[in-house]
N, C-alpha and C. Protein backbone atom coordinates (compact mmCIF):
# COMPACT_ATOMS: atom_id res chain seq x y z
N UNK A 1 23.02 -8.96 -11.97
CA UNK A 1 23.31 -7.56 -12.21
C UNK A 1 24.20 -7.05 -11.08
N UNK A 2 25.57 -6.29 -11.22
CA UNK A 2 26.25 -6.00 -10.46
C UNK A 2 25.42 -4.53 -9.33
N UNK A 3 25.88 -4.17 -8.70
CA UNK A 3 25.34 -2.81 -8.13
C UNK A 3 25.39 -1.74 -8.66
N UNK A 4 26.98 -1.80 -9.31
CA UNK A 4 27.02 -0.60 -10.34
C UNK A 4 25.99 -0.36 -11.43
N UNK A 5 25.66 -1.71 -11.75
CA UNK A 5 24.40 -1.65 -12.73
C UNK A 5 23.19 -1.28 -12.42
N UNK A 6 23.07 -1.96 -11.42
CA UNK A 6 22.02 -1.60 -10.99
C UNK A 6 21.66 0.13 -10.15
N UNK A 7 22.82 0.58 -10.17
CA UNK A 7 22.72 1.95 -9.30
C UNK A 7 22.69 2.70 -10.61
N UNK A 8 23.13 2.12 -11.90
CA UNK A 8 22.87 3.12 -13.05
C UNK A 8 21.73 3.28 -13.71
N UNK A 9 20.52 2.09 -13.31
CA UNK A 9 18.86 1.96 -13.95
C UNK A 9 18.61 2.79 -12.79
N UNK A 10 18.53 3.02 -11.45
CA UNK A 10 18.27 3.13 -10.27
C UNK A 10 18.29 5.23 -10.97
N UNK A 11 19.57 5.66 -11.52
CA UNK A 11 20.09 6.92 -11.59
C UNK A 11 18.99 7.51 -12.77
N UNK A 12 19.46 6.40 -13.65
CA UNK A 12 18.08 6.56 -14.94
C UNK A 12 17.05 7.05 -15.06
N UNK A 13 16.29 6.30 -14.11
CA UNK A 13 14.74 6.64 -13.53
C UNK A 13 14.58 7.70 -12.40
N UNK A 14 15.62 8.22 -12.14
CA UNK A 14 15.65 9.65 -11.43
C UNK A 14 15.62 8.45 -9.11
N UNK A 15 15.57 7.89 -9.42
CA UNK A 15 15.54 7.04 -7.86
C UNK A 15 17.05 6.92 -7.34
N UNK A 16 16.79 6.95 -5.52
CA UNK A 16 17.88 6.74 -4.84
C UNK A 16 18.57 5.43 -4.89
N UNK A 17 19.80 5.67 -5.04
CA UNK A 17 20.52 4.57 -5.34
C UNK A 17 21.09 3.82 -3.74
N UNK A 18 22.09 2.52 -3.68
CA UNK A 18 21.23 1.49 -3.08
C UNK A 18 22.14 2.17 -1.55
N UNK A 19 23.29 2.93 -1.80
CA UNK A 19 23.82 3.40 -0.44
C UNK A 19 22.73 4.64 0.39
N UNK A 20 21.83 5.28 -0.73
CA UNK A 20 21.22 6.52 -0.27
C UNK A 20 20.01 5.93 0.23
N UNK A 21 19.73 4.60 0.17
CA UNK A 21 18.81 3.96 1.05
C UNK A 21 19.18 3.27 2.30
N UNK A 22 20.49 3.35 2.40
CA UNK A 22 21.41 3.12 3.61
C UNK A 22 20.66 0.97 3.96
N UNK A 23 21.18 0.71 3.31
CA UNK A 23 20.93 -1.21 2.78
C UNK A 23 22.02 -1.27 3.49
N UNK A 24 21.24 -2.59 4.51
CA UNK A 24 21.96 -3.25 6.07
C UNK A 24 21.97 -2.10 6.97
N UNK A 25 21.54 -0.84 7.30
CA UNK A 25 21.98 -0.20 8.51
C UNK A 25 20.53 -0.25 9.06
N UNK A 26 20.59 -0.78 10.55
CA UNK A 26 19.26 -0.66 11.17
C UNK A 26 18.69 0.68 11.01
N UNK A 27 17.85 0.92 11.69
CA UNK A 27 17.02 2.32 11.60
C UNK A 27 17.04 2.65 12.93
N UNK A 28 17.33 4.20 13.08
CA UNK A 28 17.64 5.00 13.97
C UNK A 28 16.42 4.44 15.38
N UNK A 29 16.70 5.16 16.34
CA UNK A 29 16.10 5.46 17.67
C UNK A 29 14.39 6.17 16.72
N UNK A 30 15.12 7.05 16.77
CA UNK A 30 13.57 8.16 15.72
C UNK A 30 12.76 7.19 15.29
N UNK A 31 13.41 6.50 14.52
CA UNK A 31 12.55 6.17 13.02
C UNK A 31 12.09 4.54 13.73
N UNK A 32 12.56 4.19 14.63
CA UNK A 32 11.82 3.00 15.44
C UNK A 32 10.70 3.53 16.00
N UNK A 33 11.11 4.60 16.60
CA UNK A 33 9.94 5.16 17.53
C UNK A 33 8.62 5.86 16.60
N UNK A 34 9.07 6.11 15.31
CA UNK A 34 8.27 6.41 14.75
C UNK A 34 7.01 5.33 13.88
N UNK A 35 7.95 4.30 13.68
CA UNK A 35 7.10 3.31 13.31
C UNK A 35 6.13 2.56 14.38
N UNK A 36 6.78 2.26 16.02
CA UNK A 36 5.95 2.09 16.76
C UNK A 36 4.82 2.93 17.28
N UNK A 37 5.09 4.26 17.31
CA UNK A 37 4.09 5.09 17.59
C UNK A 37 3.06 5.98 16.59
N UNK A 38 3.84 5.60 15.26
CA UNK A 38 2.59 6.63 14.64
C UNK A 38 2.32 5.29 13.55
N UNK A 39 2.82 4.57 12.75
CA UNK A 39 2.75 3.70 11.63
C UNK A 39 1.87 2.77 12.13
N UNK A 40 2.57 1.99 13.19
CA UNK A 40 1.76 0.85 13.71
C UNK A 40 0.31 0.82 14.46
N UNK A 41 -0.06 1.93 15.23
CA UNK A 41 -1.48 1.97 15.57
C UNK A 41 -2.60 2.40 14.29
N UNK A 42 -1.91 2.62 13.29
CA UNK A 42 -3.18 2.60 12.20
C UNK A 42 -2.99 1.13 11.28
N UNK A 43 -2.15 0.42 11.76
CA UNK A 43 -2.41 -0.97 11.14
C UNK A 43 -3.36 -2.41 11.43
N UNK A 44 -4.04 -2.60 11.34
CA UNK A 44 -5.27 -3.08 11.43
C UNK A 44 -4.86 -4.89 12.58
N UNK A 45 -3.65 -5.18 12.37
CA UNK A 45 -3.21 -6.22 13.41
C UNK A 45 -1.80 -5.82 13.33
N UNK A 46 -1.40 -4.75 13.86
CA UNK A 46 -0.05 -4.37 13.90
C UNK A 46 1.04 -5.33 14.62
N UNK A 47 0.87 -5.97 15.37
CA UNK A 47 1.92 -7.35 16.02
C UNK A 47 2.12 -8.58 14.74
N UNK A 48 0.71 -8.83 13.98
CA UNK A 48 0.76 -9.61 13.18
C UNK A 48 1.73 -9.29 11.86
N UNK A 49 1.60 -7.94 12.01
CA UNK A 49 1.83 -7.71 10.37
C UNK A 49 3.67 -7.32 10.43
N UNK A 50 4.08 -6.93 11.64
CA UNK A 50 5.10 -6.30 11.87
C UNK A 50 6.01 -8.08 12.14
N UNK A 51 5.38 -9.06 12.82
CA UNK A 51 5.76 -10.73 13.12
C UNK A 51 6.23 -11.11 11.71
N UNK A 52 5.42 -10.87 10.82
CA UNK A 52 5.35 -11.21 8.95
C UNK A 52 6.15 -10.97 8.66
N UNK A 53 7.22 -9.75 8.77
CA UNK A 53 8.39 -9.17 8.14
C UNK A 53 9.36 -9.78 8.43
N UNK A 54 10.59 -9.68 7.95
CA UNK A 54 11.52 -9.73 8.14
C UNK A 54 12.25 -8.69 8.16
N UNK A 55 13.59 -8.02 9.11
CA UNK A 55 14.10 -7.19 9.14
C UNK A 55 14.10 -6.35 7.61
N UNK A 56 15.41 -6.73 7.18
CA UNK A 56 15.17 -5.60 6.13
C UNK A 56 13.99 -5.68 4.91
N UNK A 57 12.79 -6.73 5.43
CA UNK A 57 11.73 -5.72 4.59
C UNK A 57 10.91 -4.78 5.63
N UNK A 58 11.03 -5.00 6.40
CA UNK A 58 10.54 -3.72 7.57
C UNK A 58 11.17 -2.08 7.46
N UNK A 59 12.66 -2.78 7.38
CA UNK A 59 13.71 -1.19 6.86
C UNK A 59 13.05 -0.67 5.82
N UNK A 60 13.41 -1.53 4.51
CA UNK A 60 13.30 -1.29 3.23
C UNK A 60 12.28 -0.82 3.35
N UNK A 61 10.86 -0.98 3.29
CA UNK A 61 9.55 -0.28 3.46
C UNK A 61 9.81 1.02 4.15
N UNK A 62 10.13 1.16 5.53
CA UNK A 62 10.23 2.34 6.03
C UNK A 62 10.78 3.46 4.90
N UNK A 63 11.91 3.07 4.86
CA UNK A 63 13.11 3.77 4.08
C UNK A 63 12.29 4.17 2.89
N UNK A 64 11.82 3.20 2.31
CA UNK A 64 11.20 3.65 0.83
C UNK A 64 9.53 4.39 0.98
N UNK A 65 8.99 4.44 1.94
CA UNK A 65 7.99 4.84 2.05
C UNK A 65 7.54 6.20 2.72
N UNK A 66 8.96 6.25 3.73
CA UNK A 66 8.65 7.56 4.86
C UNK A 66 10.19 8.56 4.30
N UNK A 67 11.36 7.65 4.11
CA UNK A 67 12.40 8.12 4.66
C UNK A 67 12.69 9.09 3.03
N UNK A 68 12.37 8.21 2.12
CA UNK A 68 12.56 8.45 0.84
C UNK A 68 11.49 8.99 -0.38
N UNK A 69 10.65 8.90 0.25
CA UNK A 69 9.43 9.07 -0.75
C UNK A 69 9.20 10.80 -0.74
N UNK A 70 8.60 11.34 -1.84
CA UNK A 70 9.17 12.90 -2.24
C UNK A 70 7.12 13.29 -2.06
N UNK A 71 6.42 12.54 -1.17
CA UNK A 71 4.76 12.78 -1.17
C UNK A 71 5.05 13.52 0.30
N UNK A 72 3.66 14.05 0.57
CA UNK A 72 3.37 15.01 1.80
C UNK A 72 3.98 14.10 2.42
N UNK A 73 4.13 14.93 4.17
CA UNK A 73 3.90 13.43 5.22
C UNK A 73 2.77 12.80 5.35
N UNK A 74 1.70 13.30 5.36
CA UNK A 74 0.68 12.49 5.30
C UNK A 74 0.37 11.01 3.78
N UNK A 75 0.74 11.56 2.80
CA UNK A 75 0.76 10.65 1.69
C UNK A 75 1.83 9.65 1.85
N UNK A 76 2.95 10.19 2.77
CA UNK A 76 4.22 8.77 3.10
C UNK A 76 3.14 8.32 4.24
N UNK A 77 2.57 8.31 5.11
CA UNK A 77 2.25 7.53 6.41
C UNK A 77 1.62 6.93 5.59
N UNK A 78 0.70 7.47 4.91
CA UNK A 78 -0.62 6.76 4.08
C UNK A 78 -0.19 5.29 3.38
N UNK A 79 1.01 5.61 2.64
CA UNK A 79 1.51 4.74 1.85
C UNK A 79 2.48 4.03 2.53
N UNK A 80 2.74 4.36 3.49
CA UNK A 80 3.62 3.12 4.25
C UNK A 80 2.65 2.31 4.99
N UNK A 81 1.42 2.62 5.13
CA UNK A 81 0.10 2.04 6.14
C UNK A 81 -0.37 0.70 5.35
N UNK A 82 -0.01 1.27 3.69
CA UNK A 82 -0.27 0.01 2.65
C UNK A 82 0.64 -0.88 2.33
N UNK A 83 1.94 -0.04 2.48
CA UNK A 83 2.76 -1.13 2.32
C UNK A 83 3.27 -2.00 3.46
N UNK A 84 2.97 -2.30 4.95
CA UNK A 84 3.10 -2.71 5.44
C UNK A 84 2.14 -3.87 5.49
């Protein structure tokens, strides 16, 4: 599936398409600091689980869980706590 295609199922279903998830750009100063200081001390082996990832599924999660997700902040921490 090309991107265009895929950015048109992506448009369909009302979801951010693949530049508005900013795919390949590291994550800011903030949003590091935010995952080390508020995400990661409620994760139950946070070195382990953060070792497990690979870069952009670490982004991608962030992005889709905190950066992008339309729930309280508390319902994005919540749900990024699971998806990590």
């Amino acid at each position: 599936m090309s991107i265009a295609e895929d950015d048109a199922r992506l448009a369909a279903l009302g979801l951010p398409l693949n530049a508005e998830m900013q795919e390949g750009v590291p994550l800011s100063d903030a949003d590091e600091a935010y995952v080390r200081d508020v995400i990661s001390p409620r994760l139950a082996d946070a070195a382990a689980t953060m070792a497990a990832l690979d870069e952009t599924s670490r982004v991608r999660i962030y992005r889709g869980m905190i950066t992008n997700n339309r729930g309280s902040p508390d319902e994005r921490l919540a749900g990024a706590g699971e998806a990590y």
